[in-house]
PDB file of N, CA and C in Angstrom:
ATOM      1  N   UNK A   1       0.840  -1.183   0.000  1.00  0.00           N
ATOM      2  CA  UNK A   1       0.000   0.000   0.000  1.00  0.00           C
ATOM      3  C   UNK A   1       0.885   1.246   0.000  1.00  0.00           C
ATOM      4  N   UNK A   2       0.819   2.235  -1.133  1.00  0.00           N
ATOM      5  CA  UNK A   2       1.554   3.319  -1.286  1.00  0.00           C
ATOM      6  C   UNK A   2       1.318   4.531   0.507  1.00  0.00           C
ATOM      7  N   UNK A   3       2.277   4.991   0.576  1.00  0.00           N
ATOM      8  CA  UNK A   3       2.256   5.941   1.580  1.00  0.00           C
ATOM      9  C   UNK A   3       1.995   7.333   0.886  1.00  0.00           C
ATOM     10  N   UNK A   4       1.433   8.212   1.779  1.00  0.00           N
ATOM     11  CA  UNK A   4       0.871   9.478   1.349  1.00  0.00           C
ATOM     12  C   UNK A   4       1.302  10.480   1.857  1.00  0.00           C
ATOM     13  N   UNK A   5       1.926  11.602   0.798  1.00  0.00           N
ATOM     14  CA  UNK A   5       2.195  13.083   1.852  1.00  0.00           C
ATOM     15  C   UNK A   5       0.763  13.573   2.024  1.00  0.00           C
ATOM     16  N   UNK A   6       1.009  14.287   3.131  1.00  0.00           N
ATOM     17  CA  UNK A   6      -0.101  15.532   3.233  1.00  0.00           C
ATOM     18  C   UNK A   6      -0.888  16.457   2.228  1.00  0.00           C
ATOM     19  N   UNK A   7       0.264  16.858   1.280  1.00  0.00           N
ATOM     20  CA  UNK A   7      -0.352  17.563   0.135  1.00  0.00           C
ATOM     21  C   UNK A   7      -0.757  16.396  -0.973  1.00  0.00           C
ATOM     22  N   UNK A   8      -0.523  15.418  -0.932  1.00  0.00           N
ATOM     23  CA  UNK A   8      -1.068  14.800  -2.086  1.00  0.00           C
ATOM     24  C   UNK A   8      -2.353  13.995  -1.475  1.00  0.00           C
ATOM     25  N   UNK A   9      -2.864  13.585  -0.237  1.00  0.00           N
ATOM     26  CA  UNK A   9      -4.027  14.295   0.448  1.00  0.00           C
ATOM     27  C   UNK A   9      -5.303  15.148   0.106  1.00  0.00           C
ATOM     28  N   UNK A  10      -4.622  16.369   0.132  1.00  0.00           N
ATOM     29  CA  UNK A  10      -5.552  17.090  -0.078  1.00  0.00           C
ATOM     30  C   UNK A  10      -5.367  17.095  -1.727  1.00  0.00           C
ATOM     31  N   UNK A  11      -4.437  17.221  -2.522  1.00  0.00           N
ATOM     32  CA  UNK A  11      -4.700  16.953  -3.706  1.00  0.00           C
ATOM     33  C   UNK A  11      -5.582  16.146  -4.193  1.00  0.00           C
ATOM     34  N   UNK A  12      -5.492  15.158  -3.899  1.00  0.00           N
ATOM     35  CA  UNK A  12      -6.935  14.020  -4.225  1.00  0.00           C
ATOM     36  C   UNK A  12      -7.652  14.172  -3.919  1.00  0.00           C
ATOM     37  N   UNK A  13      -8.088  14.782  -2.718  1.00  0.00           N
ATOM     38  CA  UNK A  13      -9.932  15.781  -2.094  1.00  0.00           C
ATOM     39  C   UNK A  13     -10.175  16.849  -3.047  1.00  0.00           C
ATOM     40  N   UNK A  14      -9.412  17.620  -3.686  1.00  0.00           N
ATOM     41  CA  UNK A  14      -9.814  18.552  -4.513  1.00  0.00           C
ATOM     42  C   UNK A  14     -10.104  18.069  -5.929  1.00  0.00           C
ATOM     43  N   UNK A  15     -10.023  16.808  -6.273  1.00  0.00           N
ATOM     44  CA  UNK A  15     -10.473  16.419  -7.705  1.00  0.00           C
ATOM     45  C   UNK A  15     -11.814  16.209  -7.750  1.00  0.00           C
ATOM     46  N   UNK A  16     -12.678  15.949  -8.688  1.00  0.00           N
ATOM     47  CA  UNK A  16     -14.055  15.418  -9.073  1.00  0.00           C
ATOM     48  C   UNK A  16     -13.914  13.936  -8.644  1.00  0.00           C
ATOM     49  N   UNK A  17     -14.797  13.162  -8.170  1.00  0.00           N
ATOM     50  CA  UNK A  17     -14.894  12.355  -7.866  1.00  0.00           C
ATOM     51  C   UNK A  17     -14.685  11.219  -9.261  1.00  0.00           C
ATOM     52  N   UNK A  18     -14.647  11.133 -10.076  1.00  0.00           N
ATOM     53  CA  UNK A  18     -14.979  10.643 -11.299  1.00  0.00           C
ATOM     54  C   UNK A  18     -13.262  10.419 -11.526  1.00  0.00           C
ATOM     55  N   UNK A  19     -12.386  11.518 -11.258  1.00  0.00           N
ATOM     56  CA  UNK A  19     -10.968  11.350 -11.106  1.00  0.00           C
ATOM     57  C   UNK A  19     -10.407  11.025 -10.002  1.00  0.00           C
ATOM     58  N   UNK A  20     -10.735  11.094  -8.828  1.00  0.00           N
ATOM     59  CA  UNK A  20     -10.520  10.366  -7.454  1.00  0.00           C
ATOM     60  C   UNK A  20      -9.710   8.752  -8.087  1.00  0.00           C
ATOM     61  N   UNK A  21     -11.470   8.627  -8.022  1.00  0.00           N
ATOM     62  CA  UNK A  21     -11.230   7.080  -8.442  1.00  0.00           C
ATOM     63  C   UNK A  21      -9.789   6.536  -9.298  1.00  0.00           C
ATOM     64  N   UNK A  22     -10.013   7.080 -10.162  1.00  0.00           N
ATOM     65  CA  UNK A  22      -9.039   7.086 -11.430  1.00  0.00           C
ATOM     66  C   UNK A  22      -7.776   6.991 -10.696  1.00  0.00           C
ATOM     67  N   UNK A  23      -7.482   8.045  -9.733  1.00  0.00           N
ATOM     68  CA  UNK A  23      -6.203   8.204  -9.463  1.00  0.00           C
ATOM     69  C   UNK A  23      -5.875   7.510  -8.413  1.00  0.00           C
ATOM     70  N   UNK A  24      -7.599   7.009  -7.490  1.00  0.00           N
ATOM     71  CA  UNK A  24      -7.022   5.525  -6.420  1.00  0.00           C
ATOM     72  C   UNK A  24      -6.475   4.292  -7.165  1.00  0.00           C
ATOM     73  N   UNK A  25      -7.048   4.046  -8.305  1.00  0.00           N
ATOM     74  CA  UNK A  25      -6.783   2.792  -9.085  1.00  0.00           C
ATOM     75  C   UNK A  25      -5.424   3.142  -9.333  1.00  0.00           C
ATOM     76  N   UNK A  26      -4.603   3.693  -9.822  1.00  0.00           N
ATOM     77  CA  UNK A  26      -3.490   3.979 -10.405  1.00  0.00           C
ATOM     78  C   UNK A  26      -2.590   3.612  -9.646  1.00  0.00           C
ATOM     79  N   UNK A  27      -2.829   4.392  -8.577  1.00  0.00           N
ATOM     80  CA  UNK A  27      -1.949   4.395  -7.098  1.00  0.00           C
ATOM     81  C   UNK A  27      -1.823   3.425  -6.529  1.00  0.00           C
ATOM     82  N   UNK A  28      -2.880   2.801  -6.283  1.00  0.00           N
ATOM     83  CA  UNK A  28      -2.399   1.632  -5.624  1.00  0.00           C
ATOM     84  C   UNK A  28      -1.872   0.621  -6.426  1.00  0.00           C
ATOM     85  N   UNK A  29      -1.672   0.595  -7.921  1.00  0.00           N
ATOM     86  CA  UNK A  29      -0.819  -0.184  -8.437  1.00  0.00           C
ATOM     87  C   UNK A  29       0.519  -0.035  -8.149  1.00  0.00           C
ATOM     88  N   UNK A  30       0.756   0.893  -8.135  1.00  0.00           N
ATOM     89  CA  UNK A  30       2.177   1.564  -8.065  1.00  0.00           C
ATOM     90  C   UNK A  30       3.076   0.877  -7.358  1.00  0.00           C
ATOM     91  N   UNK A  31       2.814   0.194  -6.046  1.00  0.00           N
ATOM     92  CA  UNK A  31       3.996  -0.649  -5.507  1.00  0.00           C
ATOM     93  C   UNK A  31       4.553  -1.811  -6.692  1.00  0.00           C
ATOM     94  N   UNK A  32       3.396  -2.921  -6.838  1.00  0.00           N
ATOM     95  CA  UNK A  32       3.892  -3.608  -7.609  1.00  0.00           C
ATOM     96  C   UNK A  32       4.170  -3.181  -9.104  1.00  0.00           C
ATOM     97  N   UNK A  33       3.684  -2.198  -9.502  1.00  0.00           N
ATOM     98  CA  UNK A  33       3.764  -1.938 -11.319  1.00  0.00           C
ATOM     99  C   UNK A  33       4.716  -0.627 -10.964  1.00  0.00           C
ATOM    100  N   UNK A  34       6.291  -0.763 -10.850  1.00  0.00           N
ATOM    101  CA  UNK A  34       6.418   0.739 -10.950  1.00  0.00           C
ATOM    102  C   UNK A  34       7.040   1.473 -12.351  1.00  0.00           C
ATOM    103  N   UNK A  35       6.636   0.800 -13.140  1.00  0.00           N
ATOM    104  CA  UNK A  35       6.508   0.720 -14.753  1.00  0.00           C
ATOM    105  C   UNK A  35       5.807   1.736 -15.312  1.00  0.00           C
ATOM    106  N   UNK A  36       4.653   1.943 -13.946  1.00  0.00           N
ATOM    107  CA  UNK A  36       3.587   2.888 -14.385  1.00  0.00           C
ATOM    108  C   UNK A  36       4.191   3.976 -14.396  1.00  0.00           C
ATOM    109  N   UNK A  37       5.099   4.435 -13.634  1.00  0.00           N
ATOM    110  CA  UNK A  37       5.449   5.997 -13.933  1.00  0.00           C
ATOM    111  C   UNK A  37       6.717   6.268 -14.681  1.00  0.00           C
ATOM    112  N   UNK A  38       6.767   7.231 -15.207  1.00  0.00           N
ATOM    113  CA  UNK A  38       8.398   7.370 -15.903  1.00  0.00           C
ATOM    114  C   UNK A  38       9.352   7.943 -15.105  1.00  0.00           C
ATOM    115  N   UNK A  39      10.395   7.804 -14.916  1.00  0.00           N
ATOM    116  CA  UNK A  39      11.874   8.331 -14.283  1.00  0.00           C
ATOM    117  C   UNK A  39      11.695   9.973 -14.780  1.00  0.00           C
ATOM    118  N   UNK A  40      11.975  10.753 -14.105  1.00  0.00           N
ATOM    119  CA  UNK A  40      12.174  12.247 -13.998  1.00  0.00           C
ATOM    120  C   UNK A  40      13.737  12.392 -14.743  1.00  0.00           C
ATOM    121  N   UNK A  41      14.280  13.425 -14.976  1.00  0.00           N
ATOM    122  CA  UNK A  41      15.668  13.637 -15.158  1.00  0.00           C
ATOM    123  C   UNK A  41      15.612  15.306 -14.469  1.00  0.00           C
ATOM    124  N   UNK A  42      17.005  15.266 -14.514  1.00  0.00           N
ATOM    125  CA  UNK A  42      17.103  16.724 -13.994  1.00  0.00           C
ATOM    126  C   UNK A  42      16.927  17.135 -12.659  1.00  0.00           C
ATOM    127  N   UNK A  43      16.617  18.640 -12.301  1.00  0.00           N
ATOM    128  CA  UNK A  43      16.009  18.849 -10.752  1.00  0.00           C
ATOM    129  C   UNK A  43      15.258  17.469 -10.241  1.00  0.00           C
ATOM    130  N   UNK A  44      14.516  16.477 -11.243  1.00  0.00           N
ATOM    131  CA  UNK A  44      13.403  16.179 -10.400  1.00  0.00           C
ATOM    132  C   UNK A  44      14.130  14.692 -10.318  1.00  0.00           C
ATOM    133  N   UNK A  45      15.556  14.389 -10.353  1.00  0.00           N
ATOM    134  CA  UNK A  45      15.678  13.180 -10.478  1.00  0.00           C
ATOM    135  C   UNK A  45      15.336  12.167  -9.407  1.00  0.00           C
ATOM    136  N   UNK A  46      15.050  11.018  -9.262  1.00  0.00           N
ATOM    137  CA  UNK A  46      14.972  10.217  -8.073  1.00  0.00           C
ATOM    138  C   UNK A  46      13.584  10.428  -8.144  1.00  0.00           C
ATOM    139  N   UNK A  47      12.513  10.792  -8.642  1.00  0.00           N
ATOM    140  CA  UNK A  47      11.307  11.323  -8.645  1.00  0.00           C
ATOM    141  C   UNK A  47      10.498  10.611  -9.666  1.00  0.00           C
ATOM    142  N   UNK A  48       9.569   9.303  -9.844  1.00  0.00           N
ATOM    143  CA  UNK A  48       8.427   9.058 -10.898  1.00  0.00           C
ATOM    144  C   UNK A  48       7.295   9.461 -11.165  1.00  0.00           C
ATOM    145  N   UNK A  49       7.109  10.040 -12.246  1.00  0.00           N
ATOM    146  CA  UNK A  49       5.580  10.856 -12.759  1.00  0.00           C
ATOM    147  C   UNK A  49       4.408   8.727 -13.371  1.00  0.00           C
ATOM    148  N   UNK A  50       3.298   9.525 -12.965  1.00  0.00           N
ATOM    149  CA  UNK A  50       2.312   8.561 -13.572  1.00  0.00           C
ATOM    150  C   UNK A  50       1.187   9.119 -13.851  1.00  0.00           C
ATOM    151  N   UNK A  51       0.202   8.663 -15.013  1.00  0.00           N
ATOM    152  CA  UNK A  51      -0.636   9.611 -15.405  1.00  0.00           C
ATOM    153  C   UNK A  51      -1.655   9.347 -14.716  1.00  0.00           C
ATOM    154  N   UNK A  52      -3.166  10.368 -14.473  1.00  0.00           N
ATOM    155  CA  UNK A  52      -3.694  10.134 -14.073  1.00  0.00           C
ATOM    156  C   UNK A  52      -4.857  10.541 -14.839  1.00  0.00           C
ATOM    157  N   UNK A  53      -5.696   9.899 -15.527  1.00  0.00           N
ATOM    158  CA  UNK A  53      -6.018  11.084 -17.107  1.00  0.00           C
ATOM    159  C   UNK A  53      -5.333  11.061 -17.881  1.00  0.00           C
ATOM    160  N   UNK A  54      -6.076  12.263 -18.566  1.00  0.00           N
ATOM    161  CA  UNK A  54      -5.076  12.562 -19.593  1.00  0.00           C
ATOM    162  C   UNK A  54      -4.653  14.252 -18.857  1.00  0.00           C
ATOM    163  N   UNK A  55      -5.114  14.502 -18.287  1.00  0.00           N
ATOM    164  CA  UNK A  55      -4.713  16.136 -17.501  1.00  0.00           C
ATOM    165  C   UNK A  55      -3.825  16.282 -16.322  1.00  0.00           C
ATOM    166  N   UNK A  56      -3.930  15.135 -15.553  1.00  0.00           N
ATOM    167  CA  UNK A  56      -3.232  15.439 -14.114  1.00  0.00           C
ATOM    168  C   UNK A  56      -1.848  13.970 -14.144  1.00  0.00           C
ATOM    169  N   UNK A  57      -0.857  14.214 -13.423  1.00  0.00           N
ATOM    170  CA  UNK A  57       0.127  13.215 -12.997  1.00  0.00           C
ATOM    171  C   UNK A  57       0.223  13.156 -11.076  1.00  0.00           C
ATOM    172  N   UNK A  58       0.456  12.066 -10.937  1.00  0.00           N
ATOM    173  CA  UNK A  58       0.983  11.999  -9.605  1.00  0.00           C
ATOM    174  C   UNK A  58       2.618  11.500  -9.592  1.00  0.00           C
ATOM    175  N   UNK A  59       3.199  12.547  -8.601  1.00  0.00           N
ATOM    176  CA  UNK A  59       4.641  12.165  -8.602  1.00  0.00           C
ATOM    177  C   UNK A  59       4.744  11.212  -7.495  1.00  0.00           C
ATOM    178  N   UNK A  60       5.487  10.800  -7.828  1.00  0.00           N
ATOM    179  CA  UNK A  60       5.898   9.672  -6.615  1.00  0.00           C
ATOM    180  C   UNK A  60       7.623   9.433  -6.591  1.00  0.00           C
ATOM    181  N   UNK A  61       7.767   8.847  -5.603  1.00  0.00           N
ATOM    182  CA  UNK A  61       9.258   8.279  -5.202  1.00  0.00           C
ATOM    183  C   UNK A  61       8.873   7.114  -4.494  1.00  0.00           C
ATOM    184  N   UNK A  62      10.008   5.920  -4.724  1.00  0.00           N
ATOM    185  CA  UNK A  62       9.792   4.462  -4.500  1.00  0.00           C
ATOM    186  C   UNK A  62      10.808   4.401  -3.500  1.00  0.00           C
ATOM    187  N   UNK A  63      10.333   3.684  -2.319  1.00  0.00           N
ATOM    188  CA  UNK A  63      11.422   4.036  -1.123  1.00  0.00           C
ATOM    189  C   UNK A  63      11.902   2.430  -1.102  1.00  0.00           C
ATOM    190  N   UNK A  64      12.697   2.027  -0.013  1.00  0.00           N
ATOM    191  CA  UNK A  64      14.037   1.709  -0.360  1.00  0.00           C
ATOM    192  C   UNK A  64      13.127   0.172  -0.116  1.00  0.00           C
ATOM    193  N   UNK A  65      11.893   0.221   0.822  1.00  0.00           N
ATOM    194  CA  UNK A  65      11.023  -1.210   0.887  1.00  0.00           C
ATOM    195  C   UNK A  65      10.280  -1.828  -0.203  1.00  0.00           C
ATOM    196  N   UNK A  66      10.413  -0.874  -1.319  1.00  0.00           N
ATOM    197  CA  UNK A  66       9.682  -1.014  -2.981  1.00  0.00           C
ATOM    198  C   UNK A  66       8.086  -0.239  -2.780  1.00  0.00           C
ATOM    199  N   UNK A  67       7.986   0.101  -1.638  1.00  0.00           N
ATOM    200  CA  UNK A  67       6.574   0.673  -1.585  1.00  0.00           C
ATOM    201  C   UNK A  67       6.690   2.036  -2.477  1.00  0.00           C
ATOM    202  N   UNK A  68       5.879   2.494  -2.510  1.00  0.00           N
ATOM    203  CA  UNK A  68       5.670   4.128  -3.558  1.00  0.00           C
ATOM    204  C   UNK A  68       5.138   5.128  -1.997  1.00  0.00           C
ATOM    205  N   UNK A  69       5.748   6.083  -2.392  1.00  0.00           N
ATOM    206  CA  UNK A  69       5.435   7.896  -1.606  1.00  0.00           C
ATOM    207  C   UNK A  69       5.149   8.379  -2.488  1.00  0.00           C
ATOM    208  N   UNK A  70       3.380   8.929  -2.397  1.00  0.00           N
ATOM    209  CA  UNK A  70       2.837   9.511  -3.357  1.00  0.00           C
ATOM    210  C   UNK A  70       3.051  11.085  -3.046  1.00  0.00           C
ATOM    211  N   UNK A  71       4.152  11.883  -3.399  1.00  0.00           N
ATOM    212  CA  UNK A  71       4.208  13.297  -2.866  1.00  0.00           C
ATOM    213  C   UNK A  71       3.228  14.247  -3.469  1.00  0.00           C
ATOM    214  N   UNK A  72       2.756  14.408  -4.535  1.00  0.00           N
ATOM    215  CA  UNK A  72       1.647  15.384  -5.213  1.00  0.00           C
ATOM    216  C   UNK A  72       0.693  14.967  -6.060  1.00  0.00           C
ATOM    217  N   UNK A  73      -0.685  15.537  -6.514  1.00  0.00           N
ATOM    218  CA  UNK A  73      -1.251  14.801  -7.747  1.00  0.00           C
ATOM    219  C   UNK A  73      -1.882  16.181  -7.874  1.00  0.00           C
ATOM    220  N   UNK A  74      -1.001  17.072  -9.428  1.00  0.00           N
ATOM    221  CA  UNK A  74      -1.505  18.094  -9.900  1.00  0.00           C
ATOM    222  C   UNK A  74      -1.407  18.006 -11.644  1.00  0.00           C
ATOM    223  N   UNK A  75      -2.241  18.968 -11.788  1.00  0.00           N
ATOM    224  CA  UNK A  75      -2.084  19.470 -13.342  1.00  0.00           C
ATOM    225  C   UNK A  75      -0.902  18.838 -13.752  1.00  0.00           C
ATOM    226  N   UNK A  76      -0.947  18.396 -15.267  1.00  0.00           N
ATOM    227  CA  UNK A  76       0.047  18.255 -16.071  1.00  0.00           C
ATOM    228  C   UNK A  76       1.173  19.510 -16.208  1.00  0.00           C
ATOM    229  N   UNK A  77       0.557  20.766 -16.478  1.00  0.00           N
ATOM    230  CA  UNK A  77       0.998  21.730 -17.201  1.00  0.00           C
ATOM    231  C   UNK A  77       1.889  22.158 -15.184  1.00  0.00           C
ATOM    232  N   UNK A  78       1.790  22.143 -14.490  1.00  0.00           N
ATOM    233  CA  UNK A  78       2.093  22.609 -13.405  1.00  0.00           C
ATOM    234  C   UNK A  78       2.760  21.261 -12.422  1.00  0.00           C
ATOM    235  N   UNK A  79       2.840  19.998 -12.786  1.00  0.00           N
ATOM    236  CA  UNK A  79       3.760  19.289 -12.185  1.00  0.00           C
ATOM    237  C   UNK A  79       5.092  19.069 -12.315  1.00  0.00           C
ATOM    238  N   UNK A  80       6.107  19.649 -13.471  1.00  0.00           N
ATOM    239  CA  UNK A  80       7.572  19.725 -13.499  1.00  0.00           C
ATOM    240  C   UNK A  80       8.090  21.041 -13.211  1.00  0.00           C
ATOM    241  N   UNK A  81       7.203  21.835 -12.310  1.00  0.00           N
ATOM    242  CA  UNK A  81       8.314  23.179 -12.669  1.00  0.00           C
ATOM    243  C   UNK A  81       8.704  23.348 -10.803  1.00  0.00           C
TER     244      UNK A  81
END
């Protein structure tokens, strides 16, 4: 079961319910599938994006037990900067 920051929390309370979902299903794949997200480069290295939609990503980082830390789930256009 993925672990959760605080802001990615309330990130998921602020979606439509219709994307909630979407982005519980995703997430909780994430320990075993971590395929689902792509490797970051740069500032964000050590850091995996996964889609959630086609509009929003959740970042995550895979800690050292293989579980996933879901740190944010925002906009596409506003999750690499």
């Amino acid at each position: 079961m993925p672990t959760w920051s605080k802001r990615a929390g309330k990130d998921l309370e602020a979606l439509p319910l219709v994307m909630q979902d979407r982005a519980r299903s995703v997430i909780n794949r994430l320990d075993t599938e971590h395929h689902l997200g792509k490797r970051l480069v740069g500032p964000l290295k050590g850091i995996r994006s996964a889609r959630i939609g086609r509009s929003h990503r959740a970042l995550f980082e895979i800690n050292l037990d293989g579980t996933a830390h879901i740190l944010t789930i925002t906009p596409r256009k506003d999750a690499y900067r």
